[in-house]
N, C-alpha and C. Protein backbone atom coordinates (compact mmCIF):
# COMPACT_ATOMS: atom_id res chain seq x y z
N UNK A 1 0.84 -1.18 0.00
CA UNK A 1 0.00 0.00 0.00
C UNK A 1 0.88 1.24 0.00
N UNK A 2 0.75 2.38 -0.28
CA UNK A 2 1.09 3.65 -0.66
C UNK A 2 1.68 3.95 0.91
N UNK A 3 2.05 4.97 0.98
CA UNK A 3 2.77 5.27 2.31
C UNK A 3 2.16 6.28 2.44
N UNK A 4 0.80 6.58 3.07
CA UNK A 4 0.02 7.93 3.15
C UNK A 4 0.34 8.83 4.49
N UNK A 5 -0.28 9.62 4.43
CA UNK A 5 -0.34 9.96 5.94
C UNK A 5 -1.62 9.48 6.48
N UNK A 6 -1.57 9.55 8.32
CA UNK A 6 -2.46 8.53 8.73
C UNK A 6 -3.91 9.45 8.43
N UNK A 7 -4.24 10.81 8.62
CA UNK A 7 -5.54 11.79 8.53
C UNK A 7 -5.67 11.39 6.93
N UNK A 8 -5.27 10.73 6.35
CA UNK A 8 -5.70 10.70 4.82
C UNK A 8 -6.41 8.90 4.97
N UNK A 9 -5.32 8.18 5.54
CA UNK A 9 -6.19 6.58 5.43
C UNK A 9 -7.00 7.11 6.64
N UNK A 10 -7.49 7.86 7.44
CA UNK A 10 -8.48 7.63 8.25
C UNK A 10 -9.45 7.80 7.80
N UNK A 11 -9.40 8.96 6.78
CA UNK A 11 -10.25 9.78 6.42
C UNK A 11 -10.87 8.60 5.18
N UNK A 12 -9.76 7.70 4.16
CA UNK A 12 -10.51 6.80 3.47
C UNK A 12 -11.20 5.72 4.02
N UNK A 13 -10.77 5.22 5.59
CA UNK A 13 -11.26 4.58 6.25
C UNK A 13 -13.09 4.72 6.42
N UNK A 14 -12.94 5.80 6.94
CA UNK A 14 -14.23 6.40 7.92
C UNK A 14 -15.04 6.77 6.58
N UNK A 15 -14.63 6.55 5.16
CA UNK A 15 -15.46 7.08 4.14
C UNK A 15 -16.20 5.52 3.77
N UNK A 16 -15.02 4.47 3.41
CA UNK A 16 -15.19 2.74 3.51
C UNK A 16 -16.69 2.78 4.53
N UNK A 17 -16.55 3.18 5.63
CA UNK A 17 -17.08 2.44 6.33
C UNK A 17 -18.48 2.85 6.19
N UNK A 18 -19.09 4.52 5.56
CA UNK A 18 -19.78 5.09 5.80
C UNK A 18 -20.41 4.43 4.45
N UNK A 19 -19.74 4.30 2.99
CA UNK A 19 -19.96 3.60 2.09
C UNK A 19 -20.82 2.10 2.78
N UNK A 20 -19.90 1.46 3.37
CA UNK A 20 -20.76 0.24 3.70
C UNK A 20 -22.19 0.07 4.46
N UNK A 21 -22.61 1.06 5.34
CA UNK A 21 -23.76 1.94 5.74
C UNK A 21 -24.47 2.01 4.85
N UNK A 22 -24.22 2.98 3.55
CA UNK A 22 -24.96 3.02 2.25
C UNK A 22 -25.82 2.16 1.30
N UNK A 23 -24.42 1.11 1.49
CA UNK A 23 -24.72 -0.68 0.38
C UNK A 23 -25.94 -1.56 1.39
N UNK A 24 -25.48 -1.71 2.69
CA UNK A 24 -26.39 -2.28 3.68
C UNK A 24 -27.57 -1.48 3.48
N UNK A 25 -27.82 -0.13 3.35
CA UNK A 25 -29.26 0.10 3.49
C UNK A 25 -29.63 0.06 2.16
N UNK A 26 -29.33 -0.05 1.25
CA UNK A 26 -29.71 -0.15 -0.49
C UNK A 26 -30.00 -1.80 -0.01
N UNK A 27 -29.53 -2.66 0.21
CA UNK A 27 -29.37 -3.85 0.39
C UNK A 27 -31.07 -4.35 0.58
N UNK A 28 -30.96 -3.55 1.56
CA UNK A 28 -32.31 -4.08 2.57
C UNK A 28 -33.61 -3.13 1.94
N UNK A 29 -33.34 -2.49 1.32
CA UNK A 29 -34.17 -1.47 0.38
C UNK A 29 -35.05 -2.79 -0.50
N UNK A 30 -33.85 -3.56 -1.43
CA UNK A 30 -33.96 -4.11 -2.34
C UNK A 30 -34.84 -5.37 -1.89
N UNK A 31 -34.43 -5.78 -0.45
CA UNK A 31 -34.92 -7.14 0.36
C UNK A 31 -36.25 -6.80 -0.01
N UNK A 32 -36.96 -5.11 0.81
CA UNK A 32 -38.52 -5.29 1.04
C UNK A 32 -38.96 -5.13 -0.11
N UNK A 33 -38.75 -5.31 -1.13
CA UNK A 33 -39.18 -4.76 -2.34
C UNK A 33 -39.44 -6.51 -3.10
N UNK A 34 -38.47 -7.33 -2.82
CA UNK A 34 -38.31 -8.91 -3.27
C UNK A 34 -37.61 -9.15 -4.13
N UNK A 35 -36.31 -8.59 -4.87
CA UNK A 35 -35.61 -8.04 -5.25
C UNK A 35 -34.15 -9.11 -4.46
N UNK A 36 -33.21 -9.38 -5.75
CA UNK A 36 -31.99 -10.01 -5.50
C UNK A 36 -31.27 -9.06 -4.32
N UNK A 37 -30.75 -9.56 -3.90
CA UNK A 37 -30.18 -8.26 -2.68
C UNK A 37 -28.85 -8.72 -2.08
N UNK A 38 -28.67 -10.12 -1.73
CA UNK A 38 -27.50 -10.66 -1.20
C UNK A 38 -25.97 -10.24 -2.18
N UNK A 39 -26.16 -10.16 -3.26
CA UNK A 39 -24.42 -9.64 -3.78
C UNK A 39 -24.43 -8.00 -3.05
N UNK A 40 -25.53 -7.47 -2.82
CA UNK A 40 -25.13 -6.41 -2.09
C UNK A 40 -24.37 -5.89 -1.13
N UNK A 41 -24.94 -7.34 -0.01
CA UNK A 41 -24.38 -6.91 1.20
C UNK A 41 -22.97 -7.48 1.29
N UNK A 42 -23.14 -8.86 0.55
CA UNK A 42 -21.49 -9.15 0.49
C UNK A 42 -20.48 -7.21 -0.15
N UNK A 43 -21.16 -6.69 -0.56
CA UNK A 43 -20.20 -5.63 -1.36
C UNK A 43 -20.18 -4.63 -0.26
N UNK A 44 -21.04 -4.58 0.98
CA UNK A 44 -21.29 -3.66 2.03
C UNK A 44 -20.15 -4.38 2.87
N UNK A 45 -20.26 -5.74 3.12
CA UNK A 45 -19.29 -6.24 3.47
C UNK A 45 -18.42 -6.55 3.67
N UNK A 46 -17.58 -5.95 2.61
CA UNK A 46 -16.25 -6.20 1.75
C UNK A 46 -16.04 -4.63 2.27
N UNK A 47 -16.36 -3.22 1.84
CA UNK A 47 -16.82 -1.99 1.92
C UNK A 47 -16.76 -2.13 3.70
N UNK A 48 -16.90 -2.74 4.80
CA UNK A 48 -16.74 -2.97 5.90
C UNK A 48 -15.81 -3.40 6.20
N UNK A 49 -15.04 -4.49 5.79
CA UNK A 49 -13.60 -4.95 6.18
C UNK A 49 -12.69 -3.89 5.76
N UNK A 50 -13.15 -3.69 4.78
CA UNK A 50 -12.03 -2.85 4.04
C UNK A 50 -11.11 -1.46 4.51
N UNK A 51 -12.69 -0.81 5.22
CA UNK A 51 -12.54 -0.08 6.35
C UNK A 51 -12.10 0.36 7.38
N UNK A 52 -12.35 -1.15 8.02
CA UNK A 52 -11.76 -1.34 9.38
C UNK A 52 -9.98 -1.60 9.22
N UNK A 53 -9.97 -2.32 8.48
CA UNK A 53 -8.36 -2.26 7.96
C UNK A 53 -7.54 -1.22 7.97
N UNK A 54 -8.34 -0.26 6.72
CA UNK A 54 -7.68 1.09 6.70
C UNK A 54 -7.17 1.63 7.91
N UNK A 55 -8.72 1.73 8.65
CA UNK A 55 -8.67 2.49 9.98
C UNK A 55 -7.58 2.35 10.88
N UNK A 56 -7.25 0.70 11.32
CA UNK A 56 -6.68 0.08 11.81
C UNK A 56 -4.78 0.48 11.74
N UNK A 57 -4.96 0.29 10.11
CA UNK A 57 -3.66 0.68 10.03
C UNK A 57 -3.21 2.45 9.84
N UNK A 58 -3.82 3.51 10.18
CA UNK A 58 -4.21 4.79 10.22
C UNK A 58 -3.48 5.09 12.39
N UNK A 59 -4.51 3.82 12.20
CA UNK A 59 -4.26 3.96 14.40
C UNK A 59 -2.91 3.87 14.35
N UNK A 60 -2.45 3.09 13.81
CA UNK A 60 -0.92 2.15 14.13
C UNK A 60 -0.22 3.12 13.52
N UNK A 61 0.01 3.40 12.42
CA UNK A 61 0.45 4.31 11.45
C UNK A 61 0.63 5.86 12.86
N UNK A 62 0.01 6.45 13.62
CA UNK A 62 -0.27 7.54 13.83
C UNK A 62 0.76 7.09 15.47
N UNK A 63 0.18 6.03 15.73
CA UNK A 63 1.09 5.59 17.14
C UNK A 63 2.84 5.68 16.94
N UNK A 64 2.82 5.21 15.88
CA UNK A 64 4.14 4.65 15.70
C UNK A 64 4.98 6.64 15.78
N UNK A 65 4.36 7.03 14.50
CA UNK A 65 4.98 8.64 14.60
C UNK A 65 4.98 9.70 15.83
N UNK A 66 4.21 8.75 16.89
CA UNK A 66 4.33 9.93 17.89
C UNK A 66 5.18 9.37 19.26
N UNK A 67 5.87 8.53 18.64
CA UNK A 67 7.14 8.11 19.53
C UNK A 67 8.53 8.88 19.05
């Protein structure tokens, strides 16, 4: 991965995650309607890990520089 600064992967983090918020409620949009819906949430899902990762490595990333 790119060598960012950490306010930039947080910031793609906390966007991931807000994205996956989005897909989950389109998701369930699609459920009450009767409508295919499950590749959705796997993609909200994915859009959720993906996230937390970022985030994760944003924390660590930010710890490490303030030693």
């Amino acid at each position: 991965m790119m060598n960012l600064e950490w306010r930039i992967l947080l910031t793609i983090g906390i966007g991931m995650l807000i994205g996956s918020g989005v897909a989950f409620y389109w998701g369930y949009q699609l459920k009450t309607v009767g409508d295919s819906f499950s590749h959705i949430w796997i993609l909200a899902l994915g859009f959720a890990w993906v996230g937390s990762d970022v985030i994760q490595k944003a924390i660590t990333k930010r710890s490490n520089n303030s030693k």
